[in-house]
N, C-alpha and C. Protein backbone atom coordinates (compact mmCIF):
# COMPACT_ATOMS: atom_id res chain seq x y z
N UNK A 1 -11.73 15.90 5.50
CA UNK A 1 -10.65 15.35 4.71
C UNK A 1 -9.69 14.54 5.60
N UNK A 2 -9.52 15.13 6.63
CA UNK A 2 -8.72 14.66 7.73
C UNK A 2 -9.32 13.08 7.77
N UNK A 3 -10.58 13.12 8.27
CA UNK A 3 -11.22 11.30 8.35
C UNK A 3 -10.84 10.77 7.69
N UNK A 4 -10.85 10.83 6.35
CA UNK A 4 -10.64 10.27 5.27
C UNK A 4 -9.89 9.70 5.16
N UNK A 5 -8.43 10.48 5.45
CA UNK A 5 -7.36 9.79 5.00
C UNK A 5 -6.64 8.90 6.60
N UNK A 6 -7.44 9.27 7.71
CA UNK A 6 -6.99 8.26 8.49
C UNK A 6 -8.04 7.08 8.30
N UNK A 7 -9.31 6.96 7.84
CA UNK A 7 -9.89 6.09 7.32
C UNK A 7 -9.08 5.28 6.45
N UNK A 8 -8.36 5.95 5.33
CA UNK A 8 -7.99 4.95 4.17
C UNK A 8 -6.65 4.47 4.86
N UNK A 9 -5.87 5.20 6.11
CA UNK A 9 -4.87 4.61 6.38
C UNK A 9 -4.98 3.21 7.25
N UNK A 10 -6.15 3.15 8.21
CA UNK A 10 -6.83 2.11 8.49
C UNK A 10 -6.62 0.90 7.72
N UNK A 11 -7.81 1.16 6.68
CA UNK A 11 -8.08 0.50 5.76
C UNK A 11 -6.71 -0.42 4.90
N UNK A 12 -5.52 0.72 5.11
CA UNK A 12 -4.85 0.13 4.29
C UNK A 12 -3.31 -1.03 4.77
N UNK A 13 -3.80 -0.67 6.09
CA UNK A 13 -2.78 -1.42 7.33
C UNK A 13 -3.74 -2.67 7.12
N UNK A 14 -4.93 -2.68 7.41
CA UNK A 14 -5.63 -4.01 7.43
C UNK A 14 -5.17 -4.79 6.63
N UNK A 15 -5.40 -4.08 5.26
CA UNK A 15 -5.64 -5.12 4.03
C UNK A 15 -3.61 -5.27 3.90
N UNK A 16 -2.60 -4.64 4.61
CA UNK A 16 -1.33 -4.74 4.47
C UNK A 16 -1.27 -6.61 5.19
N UNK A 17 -1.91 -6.12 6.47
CA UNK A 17 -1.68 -7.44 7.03
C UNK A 17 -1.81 -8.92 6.72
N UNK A 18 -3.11 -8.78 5.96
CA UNK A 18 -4.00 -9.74 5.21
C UNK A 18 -3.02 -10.05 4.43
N UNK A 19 -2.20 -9.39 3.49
CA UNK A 19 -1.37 -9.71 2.36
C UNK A 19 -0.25 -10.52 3.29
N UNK A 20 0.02 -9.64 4.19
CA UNK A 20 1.29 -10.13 5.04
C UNK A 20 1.30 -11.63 5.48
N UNK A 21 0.20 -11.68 6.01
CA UNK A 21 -0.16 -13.18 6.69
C UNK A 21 -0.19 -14.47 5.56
N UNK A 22 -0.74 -13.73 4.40
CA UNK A 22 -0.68 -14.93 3.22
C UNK A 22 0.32 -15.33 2.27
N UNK A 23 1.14 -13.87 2.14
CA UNK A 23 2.47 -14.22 1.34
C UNK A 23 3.79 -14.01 2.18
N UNK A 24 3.64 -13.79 3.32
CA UNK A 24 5.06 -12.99 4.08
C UNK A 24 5.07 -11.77 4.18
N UNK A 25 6.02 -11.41 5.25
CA UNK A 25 6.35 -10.11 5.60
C UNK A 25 7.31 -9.58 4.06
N UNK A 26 8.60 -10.04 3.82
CA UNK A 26 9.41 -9.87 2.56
C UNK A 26 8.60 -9.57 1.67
N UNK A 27 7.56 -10.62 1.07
CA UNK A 27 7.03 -10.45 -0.28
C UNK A 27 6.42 -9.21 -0.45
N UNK A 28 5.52 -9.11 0.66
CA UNK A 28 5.15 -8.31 1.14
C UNK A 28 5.64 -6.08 0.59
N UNK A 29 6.10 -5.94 1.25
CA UNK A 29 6.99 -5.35 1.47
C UNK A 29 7.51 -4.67 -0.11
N UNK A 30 8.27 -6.26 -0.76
CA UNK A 30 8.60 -5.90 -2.13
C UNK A 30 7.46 -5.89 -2.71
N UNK A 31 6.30 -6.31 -2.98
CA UNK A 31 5.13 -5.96 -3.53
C UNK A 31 4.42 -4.12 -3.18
N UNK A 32 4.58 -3.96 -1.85
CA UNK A 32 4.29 -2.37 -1.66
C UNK A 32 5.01 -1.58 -2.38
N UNK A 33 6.38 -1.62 -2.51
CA UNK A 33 7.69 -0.97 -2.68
C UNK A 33 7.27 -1.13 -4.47
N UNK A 34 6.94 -2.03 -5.37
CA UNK A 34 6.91 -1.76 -6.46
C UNK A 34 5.06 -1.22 -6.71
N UNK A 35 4.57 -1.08 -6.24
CA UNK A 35 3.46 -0.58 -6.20
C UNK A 35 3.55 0.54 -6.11
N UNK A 36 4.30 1.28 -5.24
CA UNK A 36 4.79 3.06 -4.89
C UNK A 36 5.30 3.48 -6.05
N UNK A 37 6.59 2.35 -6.66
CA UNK A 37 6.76 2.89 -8.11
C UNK A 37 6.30 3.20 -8.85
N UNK A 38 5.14 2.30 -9.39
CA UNK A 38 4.39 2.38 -10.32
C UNK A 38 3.20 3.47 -10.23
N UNK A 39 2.81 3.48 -9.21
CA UNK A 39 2.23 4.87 -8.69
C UNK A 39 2.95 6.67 -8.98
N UNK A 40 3.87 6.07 -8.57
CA UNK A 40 4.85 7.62 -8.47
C UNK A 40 5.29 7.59 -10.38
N UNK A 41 5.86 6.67 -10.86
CA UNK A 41 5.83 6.78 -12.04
C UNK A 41 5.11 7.50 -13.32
N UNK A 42 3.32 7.15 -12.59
CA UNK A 42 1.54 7.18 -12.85
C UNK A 42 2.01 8.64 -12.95
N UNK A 43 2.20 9.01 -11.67
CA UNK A 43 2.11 10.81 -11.42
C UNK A 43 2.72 11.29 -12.27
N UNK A 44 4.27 10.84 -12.11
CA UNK A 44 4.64 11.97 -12.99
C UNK A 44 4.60 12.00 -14.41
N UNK A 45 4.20 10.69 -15.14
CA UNK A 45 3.86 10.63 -16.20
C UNK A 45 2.47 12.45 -16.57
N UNK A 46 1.67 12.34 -15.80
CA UNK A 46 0.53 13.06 -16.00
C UNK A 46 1.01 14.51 -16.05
């Protein structure tokens, strides 16, 4: 389980950067930040 989730943390710095490099660091950023919302929202809806 441990791999896993440093796998997906990998995974998810990469694809952070990729975003970063094409829209900005800012956009960036505010795009993660409403993504967490909507996530955390997801949860506690359930």
């Amino acid at each position: 389980m441990l791999s896993l989730m440093l796998a997906c943390g990998m995974f998810s710095r990469l694809v952070s950067g990729v975003i970063c490099d094409r829209i900005g660091g800012v956009r960036t950023l505010l795009l993660g930040s409403a993504l967490q919302g909507v996530g955390a929202d997801a949860v506690s809806a359930v």
